[in-house]
N, C-alpha and C. Protein backbone atom coordinates (compact mmCIF):
# COMPACT_ATOMS: atom_id res chain seq x y z
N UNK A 1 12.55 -37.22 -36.11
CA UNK A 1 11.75 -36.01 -35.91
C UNK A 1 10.33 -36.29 -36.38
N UNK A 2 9.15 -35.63 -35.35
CA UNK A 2 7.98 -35.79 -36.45
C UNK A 2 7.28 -34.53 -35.96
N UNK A 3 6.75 -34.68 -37.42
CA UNK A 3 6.41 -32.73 -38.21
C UNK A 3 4.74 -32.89 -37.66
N UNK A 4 4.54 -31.82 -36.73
CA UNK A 4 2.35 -31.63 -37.07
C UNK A 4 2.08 -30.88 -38.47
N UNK A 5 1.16 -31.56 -39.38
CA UNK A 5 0.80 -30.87 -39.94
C UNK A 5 -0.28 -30.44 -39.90
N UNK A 6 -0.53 -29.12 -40.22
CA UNK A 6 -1.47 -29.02 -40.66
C UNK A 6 -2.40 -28.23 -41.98
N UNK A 7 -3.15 -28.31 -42.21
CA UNK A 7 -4.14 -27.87 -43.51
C UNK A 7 -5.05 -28.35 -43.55
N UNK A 8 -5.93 -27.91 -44.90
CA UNK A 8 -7.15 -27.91 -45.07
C UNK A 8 -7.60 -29.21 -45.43
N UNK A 9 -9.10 -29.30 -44.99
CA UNK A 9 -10.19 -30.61 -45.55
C UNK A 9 -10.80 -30.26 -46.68
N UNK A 10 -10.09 -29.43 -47.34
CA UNK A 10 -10.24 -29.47 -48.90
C UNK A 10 -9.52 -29.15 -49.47
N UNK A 11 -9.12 -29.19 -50.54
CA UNK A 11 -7.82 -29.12 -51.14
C UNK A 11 -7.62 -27.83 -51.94
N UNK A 12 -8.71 -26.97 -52.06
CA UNK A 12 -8.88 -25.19 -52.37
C UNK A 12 -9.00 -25.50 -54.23
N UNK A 13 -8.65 -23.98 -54.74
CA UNK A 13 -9.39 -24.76 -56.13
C UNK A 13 -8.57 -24.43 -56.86
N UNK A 14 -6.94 -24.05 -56.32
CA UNK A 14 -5.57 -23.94 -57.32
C UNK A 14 -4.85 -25.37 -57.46
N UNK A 15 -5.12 -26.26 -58.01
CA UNK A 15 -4.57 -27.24 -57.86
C UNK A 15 -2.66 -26.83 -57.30
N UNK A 16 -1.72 -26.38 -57.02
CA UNK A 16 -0.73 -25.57 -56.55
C UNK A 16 -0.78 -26.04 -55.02
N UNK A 17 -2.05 -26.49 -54.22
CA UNK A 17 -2.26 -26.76 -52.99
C UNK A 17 -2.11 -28.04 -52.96
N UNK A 18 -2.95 -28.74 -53.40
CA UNK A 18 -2.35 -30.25 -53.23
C UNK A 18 -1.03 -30.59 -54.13
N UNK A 19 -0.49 -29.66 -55.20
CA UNK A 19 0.86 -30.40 -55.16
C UNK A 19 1.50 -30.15 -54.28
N UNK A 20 1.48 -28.98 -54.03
CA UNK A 20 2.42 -28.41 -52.57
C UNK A 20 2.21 -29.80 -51.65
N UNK A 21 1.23 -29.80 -50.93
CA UNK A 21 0.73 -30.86 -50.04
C UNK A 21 1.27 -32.20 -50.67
N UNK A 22 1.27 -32.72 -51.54
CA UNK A 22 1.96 -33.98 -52.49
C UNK A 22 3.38 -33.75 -51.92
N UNK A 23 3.87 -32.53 -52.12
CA UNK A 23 5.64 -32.88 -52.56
C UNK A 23 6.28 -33.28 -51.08
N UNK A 24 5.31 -31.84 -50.09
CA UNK A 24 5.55 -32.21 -48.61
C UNK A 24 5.68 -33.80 -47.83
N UNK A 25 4.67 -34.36 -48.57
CA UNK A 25 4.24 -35.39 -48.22
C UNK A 25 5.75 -36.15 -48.07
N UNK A 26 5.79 -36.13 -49.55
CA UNK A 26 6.34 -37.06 -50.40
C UNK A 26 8.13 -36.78 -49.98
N UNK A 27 8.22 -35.47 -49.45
CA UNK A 27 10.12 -35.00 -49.41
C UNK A 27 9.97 -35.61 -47.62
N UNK A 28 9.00 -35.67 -46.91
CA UNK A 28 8.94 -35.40 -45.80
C UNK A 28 9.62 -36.84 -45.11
N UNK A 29 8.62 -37.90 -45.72
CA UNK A 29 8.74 -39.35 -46.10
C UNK A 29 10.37 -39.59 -46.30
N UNK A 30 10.72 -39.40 -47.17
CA UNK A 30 12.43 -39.33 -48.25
C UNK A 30 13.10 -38.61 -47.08
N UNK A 31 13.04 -38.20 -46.19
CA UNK A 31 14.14 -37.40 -45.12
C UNK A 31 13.70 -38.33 -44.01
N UNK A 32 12.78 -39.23 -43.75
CA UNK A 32 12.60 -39.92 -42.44
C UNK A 32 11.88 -39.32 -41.66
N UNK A 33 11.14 -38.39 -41.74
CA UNK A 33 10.86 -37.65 -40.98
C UNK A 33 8.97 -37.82 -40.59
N UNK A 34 8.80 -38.10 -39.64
CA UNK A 34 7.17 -38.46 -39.90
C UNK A 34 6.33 -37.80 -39.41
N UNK A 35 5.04 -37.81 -39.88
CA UNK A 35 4.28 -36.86 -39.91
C UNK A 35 2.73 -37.22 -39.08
N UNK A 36 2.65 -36.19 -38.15
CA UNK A 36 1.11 -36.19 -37.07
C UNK A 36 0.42 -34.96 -38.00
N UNK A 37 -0.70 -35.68 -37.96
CA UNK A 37 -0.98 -34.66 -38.57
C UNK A 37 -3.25 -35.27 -38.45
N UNK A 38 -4.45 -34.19 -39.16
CA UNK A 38 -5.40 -34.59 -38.41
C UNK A 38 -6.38 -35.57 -38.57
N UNK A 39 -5.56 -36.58 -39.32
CA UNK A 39 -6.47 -37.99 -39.25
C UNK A 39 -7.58 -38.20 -40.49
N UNK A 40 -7.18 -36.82 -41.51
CA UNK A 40 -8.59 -37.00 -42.41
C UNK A 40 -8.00 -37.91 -44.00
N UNK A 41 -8.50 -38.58 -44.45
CA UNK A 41 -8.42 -38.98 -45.82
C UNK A 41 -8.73 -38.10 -47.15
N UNK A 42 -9.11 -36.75 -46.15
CA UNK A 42 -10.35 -35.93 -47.38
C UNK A 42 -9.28 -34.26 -47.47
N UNK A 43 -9.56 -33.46 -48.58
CA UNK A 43 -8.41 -32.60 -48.87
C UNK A 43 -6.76 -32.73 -48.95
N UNK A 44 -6.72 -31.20 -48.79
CA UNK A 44 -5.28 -31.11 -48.42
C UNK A 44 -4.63 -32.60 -47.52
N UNK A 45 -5.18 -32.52 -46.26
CA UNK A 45 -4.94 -34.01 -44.97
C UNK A 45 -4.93 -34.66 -45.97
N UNK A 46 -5.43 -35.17 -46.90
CA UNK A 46 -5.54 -36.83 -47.30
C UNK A 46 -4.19 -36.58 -48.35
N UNK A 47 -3.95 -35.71 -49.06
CA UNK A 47 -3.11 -35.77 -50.00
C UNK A 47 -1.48 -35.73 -49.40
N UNK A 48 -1.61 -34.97 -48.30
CA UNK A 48 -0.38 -35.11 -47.53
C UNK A 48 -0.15 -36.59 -47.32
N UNK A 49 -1.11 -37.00 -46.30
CA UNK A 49 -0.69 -38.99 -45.81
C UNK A 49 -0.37 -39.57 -46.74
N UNK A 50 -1.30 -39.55 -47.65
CA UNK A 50 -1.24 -40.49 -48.91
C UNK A 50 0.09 -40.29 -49.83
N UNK A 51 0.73 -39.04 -50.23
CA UNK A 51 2.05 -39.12 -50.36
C UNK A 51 2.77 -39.45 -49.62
N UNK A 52 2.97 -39.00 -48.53
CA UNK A 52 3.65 -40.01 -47.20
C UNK A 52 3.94 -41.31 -47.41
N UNK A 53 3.08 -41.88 -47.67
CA UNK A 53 2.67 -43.49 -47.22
C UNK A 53 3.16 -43.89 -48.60
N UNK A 54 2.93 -43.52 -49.51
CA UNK A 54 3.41 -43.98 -50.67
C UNK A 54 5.07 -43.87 -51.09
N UNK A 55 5.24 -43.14 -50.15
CA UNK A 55 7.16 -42.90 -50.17
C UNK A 55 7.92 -43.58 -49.23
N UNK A 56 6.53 -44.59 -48.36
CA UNK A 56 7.43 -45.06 -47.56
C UNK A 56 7.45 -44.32 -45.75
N UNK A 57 6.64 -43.33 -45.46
CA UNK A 57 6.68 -42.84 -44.31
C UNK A 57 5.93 -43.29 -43.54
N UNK A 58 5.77 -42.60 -42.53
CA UNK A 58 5.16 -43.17 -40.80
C UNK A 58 3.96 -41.80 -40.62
N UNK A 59 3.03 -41.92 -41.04
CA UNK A 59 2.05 -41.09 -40.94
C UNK A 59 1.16 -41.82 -39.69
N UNK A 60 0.75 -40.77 -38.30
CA UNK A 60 0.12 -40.71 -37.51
C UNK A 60 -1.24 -39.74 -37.31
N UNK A 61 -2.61 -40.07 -37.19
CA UNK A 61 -3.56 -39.31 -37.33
C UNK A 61 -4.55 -39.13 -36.20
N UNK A 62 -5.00 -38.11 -36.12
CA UNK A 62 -5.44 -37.70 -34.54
C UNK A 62 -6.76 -37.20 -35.09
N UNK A 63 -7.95 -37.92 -34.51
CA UNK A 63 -9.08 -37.31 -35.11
C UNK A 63 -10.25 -37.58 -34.03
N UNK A 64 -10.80 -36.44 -33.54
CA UNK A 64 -12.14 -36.41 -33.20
C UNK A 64 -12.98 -38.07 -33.88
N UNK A 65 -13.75 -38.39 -32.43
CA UNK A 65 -14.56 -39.24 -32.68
C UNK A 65 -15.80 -39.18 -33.72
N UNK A 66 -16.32 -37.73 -33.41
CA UNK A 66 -17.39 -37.50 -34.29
C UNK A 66 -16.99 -37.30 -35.82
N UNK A 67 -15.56 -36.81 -36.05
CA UNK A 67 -15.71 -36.99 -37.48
C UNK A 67 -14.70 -38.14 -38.06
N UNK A 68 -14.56 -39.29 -36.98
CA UNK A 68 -14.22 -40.67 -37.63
C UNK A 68 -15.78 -41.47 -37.81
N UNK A 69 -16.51 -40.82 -37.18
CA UNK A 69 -17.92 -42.04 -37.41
C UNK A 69 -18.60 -41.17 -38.54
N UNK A 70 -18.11 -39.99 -39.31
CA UNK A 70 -18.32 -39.53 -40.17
C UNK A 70 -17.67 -39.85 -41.59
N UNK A 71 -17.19 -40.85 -41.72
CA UNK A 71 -16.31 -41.81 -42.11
C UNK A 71 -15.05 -41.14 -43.00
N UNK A 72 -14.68 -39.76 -42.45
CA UNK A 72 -13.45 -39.03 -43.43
C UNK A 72 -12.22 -39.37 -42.50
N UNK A 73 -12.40 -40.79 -41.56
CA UNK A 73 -10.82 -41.12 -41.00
C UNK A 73 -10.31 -41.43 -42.55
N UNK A 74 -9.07 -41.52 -42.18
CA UNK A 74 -7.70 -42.13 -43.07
C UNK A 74 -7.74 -43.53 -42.70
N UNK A 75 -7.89 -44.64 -43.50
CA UNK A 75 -8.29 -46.09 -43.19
C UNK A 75 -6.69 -46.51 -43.07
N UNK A 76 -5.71 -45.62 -43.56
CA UNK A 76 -4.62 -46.94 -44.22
C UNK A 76 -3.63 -46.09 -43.85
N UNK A 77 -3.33 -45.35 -42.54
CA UNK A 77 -2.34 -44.95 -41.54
C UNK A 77 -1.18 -45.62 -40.83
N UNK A 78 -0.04 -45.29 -40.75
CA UNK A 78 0.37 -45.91 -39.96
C UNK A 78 -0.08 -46.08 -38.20
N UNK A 79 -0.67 -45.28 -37.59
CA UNK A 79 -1.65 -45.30 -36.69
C UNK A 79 -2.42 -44.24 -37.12
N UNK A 80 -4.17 -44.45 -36.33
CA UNK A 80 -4.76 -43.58 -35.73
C UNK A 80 -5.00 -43.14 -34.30
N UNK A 81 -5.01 -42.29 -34.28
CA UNK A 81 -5.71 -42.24 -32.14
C UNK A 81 -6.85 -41.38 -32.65
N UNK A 82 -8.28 -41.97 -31.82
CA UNK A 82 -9.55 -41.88 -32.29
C UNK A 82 -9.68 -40.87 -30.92
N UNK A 83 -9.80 -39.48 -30.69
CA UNK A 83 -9.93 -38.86 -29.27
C UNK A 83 -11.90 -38.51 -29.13
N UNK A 84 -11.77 -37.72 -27.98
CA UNK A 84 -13.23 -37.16 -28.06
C UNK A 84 -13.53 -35.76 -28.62
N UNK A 85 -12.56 -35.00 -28.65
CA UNK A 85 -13.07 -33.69 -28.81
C UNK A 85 -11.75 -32.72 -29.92
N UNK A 86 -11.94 -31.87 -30.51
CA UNK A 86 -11.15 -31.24 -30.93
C UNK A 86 -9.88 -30.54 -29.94
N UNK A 87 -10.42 -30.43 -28.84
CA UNK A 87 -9.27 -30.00 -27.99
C UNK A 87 -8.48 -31.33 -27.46
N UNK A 88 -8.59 -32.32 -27.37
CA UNK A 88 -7.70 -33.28 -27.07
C UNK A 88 -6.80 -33.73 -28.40
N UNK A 89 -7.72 -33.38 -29.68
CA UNK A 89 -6.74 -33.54 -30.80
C UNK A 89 -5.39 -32.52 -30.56
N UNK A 90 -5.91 -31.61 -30.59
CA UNK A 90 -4.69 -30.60 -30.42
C UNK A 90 -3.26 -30.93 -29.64
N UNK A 91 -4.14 -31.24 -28.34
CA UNK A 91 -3.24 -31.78 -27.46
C UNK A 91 -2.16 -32.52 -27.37
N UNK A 92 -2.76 -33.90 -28.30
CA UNK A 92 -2.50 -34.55 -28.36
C UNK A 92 -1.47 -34.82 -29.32
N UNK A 93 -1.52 -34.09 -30.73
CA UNK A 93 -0.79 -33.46 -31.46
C UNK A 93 0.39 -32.94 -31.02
N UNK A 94 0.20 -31.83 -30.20
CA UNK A 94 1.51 -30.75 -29.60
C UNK A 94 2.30 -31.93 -28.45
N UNK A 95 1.85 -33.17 -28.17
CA UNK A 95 2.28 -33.76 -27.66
C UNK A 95 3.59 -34.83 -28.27
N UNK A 96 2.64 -35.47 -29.47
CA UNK A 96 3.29 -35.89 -30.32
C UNK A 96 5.21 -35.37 -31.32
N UNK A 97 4.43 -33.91 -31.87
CA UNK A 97 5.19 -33.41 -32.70
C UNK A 97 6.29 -32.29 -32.00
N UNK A 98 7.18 -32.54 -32.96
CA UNK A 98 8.40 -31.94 -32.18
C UNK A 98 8.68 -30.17 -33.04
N UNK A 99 7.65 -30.06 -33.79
CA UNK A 99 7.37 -28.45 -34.83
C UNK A 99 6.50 -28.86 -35.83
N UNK A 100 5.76 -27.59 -36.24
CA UNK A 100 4.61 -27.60 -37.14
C UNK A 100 4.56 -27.13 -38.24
N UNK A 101 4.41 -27.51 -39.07
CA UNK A 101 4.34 -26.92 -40.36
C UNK A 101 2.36 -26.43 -40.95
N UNK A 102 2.30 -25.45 -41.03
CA UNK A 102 0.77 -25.07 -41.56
C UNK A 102 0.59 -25.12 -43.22
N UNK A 103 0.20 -25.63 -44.31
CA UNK A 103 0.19 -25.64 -45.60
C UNK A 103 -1.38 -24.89 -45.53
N UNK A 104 -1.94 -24.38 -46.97
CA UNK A 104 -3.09 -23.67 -46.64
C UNK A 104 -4.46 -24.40 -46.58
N UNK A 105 -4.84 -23.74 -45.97
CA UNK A 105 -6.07 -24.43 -44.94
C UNK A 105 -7.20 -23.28 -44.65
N UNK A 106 -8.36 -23.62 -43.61
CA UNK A 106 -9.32 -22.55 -43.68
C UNK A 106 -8.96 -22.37 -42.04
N UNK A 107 -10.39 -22.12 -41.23
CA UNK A 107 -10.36 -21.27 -39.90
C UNK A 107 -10.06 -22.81 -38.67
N UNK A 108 -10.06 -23.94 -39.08
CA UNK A 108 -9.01 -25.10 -38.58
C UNK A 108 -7.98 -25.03 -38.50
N UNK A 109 -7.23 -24.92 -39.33
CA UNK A 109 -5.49 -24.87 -40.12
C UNK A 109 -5.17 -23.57 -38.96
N UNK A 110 -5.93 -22.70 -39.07
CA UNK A 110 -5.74 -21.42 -38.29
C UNK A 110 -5.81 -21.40 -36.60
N UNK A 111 -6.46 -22.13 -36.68
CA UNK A 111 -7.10 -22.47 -34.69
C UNK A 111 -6.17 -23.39 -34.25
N UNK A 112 -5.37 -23.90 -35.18
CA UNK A 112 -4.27 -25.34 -34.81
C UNK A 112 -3.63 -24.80 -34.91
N UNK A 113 -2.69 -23.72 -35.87
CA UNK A 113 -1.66 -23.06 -35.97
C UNK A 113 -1.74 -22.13 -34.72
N UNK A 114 -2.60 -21.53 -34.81
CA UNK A 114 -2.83 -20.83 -33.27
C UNK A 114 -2.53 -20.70 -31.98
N UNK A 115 -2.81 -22.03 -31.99
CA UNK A 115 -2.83 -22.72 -30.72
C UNK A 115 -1.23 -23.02 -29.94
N UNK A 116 -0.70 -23.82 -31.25
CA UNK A 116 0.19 -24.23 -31.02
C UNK A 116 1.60 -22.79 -30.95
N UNK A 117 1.55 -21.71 -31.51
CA UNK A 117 2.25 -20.77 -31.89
C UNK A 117 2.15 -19.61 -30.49
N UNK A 118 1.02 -20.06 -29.75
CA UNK A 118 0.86 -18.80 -28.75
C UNK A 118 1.16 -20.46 -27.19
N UNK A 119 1.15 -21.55 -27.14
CA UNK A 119 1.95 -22.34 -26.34
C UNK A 119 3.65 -22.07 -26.23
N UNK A 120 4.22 -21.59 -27.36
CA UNK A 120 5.31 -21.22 -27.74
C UNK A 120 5.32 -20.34 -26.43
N UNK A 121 5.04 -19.56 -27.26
CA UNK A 121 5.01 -18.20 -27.06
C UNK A 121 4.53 -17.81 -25.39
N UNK A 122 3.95 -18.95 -24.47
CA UNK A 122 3.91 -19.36 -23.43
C UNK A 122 4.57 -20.17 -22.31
N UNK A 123 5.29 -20.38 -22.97
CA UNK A 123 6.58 -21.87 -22.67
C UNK A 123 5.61 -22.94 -22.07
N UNK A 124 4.21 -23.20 -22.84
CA UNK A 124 3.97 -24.15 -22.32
C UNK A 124 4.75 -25.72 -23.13
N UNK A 125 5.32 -25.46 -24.33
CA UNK A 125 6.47 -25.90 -25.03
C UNK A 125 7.32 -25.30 -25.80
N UNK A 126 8.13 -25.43 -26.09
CA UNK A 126 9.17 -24.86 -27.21
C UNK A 126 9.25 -25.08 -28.55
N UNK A 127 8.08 -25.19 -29.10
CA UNK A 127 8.17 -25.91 -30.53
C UNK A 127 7.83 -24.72 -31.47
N UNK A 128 8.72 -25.05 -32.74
CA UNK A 128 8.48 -24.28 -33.72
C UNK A 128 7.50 -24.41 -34.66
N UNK A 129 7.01 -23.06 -35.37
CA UNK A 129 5.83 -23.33 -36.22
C UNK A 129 6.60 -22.62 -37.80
N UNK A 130 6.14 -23.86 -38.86
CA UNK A 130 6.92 -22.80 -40.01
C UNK A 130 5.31 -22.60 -41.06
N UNK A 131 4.82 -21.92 -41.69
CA UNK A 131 4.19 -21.86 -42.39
C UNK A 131 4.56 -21.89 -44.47
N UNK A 132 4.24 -22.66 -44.84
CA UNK A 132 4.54 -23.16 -46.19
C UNK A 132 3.54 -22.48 -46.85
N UNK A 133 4.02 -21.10 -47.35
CA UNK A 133 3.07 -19.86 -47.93
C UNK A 133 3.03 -19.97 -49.71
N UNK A 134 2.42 -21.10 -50.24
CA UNK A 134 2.48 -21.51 -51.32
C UNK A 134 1.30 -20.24 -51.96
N UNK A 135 1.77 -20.18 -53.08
CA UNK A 135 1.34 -18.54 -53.76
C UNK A 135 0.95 -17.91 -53.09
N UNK A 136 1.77 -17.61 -52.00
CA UNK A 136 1.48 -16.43 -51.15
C UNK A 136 -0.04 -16.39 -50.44
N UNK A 137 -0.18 -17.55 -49.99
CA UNK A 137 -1.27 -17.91 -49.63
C UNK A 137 -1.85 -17.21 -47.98
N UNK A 138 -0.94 -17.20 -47.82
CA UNK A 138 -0.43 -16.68 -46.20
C UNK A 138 -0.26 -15.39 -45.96
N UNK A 139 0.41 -14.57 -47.21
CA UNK A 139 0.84 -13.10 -46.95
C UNK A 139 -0.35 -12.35 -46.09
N UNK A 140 -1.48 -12.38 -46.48
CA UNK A 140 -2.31 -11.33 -45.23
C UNK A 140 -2.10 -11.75 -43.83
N UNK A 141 -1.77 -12.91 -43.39
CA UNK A 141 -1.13 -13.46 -42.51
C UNK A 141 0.00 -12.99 -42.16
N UNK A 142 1.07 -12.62 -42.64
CA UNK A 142 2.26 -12.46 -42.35
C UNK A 142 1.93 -10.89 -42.39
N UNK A 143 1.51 -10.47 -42.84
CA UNK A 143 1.49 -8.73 -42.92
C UNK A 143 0.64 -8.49 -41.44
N UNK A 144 -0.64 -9.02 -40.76
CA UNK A 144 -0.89 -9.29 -39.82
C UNK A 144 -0.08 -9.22 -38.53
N UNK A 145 0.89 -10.32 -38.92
CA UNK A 145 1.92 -10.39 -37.81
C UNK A 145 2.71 -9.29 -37.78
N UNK A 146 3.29 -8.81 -38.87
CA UNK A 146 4.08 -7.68 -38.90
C UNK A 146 3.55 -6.28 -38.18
N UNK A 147 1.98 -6.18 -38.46
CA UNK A 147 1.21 -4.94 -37.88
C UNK A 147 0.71 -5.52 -36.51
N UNK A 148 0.42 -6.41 -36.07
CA UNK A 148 0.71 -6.70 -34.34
C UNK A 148 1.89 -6.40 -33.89
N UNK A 149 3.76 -6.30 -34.29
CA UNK A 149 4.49 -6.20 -33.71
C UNK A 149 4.68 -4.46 -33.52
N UNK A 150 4.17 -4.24 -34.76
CA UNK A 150 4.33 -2.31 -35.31
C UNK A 150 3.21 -1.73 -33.89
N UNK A 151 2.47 -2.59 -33.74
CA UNK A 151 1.30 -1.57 -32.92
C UNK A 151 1.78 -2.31 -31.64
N UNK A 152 2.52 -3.01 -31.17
CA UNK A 152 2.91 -3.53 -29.95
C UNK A 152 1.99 -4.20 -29.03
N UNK A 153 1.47 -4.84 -30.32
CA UNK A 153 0.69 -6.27 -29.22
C UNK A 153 1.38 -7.70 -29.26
N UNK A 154 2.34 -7.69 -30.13
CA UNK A 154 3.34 -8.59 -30.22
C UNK A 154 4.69 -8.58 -30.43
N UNK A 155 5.38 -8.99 -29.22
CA UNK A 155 7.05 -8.90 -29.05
C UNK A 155 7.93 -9.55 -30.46
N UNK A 156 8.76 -8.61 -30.97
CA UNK A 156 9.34 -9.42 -32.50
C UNK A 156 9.67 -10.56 -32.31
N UNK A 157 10.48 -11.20 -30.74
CA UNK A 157 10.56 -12.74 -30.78
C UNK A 157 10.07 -13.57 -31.01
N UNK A 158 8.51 -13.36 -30.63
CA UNK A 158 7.74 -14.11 -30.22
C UNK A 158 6.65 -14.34 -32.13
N UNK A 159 6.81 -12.92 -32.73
CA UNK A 159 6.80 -13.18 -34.46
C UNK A 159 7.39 -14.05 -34.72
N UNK A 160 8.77 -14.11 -34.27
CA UNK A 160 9.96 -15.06 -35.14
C UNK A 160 9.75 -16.74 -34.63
N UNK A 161 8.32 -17.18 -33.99
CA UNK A 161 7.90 -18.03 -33.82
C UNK A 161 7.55 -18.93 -35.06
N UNK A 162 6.88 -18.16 -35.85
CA UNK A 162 6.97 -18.85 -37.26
C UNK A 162 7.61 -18.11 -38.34
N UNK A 163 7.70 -18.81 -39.12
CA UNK A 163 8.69 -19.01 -40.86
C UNK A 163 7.98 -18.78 -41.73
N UNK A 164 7.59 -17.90 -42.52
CA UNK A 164 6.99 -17.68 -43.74
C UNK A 164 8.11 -18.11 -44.82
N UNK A 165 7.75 -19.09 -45.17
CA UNK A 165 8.49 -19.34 -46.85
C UNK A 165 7.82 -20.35 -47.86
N UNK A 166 7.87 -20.67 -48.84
CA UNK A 166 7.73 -21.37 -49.88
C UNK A 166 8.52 -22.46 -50.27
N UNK A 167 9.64 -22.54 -49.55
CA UNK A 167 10.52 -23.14 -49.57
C UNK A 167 10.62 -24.30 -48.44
N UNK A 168 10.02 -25.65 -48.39
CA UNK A 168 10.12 -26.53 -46.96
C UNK A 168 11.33 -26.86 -46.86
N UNK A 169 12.69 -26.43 -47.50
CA UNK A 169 13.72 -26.66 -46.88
C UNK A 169 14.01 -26.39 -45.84
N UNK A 170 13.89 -24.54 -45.91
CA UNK A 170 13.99 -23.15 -44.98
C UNK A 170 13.62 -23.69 -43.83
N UNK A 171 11.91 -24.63 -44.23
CA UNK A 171 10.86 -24.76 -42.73
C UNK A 171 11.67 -25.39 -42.22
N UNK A 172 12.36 -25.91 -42.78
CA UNK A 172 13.07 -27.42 -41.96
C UNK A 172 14.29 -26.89 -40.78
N UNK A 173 14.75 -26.43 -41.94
CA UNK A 173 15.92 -26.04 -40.80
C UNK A 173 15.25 -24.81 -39.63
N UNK A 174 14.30 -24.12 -39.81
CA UNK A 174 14.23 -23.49 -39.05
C UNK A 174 13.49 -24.14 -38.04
N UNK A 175 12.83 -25.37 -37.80
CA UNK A 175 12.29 -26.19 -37.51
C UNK A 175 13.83 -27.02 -36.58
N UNK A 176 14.35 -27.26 -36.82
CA UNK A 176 15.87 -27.85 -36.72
C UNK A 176 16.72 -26.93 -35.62
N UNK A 177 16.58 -25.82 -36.10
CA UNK A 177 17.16 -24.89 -35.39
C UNK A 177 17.12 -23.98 -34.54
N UNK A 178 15.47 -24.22 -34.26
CA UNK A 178 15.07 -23.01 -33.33
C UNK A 178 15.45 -22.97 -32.30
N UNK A 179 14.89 -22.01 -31.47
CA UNK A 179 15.92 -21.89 -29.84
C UNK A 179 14.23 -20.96 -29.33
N UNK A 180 13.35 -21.13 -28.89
CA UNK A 180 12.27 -20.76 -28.27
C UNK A 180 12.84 -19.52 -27.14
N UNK A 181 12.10 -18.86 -27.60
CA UNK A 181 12.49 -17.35 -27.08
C UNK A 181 11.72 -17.55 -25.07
N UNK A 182 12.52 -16.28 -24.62
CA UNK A 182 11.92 -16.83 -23.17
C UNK A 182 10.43 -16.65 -22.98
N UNK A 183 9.70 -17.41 -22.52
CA UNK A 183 8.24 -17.49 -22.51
C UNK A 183 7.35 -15.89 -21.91
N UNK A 184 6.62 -16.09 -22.29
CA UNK A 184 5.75 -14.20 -21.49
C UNK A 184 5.51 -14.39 -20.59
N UNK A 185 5.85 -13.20 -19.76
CA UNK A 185 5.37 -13.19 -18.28
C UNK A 185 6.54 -14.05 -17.70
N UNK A 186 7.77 -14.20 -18.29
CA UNK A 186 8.48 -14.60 -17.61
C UNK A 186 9.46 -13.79 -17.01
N UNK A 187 9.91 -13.38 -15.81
CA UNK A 187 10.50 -12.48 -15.12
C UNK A 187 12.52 -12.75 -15.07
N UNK A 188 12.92 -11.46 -15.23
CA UNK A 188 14.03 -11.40 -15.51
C UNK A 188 14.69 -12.38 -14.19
N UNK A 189 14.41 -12.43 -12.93
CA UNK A 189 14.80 -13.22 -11.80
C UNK A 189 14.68 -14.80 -12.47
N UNK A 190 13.29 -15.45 -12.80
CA UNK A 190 12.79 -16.60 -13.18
C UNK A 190 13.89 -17.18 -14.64
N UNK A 191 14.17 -15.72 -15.17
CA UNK A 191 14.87 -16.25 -16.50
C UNK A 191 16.62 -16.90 -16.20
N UNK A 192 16.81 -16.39 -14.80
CA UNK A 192 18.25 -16.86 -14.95
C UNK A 192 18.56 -18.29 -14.07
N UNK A 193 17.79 -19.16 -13.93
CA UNK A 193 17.30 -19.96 -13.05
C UNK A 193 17.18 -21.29 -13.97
């Protein structure tokens, strides 16, 4: 299996974030399980690989050209792919990874989680997103989601796209176990087909 991660290019100022990001790294590695994730050496990104790699895992990094000649690539990856633009990272990512995990991050972490959570939610793939809500880092997030489904701009299935927990076991299996709800705009004729 391999996990997208994603999070922040800085590591925030509860140290609680990069252990979180450490242990991920580090349990993720110890289960075999490897990790795409966005190519940086710097924050949260760097502390994830770098536990990775130090446990023994297969860390893959996807990074815009302009900010590898900005020199915050990850030198000591098990690969990089050097793309042109932030949208081919993405891509390229959701291509890669088989579910996502979000650790906390700023309006990146968010545009990647995004992205990938409303493709779902499109059947342009079936992949799950779990979010790793370390001190509740996430809750205005999750209360968010809850008041999009209350005001009916979002179907509860399509909520149950991601996992709020603290717990990356939970992510895992729910990651493991998902079953991608039928895509929007998909018609009851189209669905039995």
């Amino acid at each position: 299996m391999i996990i997208g991660i994603f999070c922040g290019s800085s590591a925030g100022v509860d140290p609680a974030y990069a252990n979180a990001a450490r242990d991920t790294g580090r349990r993720l590695a110890r289960k075999g399980i490897e990790i795409v994730y966005g190519g940086g050496r710097v924050g949260l990104m760097g502390v994830v690989a770098d536990a990775a790699l130090a446990a023994g895992g297969r860390v893959t990094g996807v990074i815009p050209r302009a900010l590898a000649e900005h020199e915050i690539a990850h030198a000591g990856l098990t690969t990089l792919h050097v793309v042109q633009t932030m949208h081919e990272r993405k891509a390229k990512m959701a291509e890669l990874a088989d579910g996502f995990i979000a650790l906390p991050g700023g309006a990146g972490t968010l545009d990647e989680l995004f992205e990938q959570w409303t493709w779902t939610q499109l059947g342009i793939h079936g992949k799950a997103c779990g979010i790793l809500n370390v001190n509740g880092y996430f809750d205005p997030l999750k209360e968010m989601t809850l008041r999009m489904v209350a005001e009916g701009f979002l179907h509860e299935s399509y909520a149950g796209i991601l996992a709020f927990t603290d717990d990356l076991d939970v992510l895992l299996t729910h990651l493991h176990s998902f079953v991608p709800p039928n895509r929007k705009w998909q018609t009851e004729a189209s669905a039995k087909v």
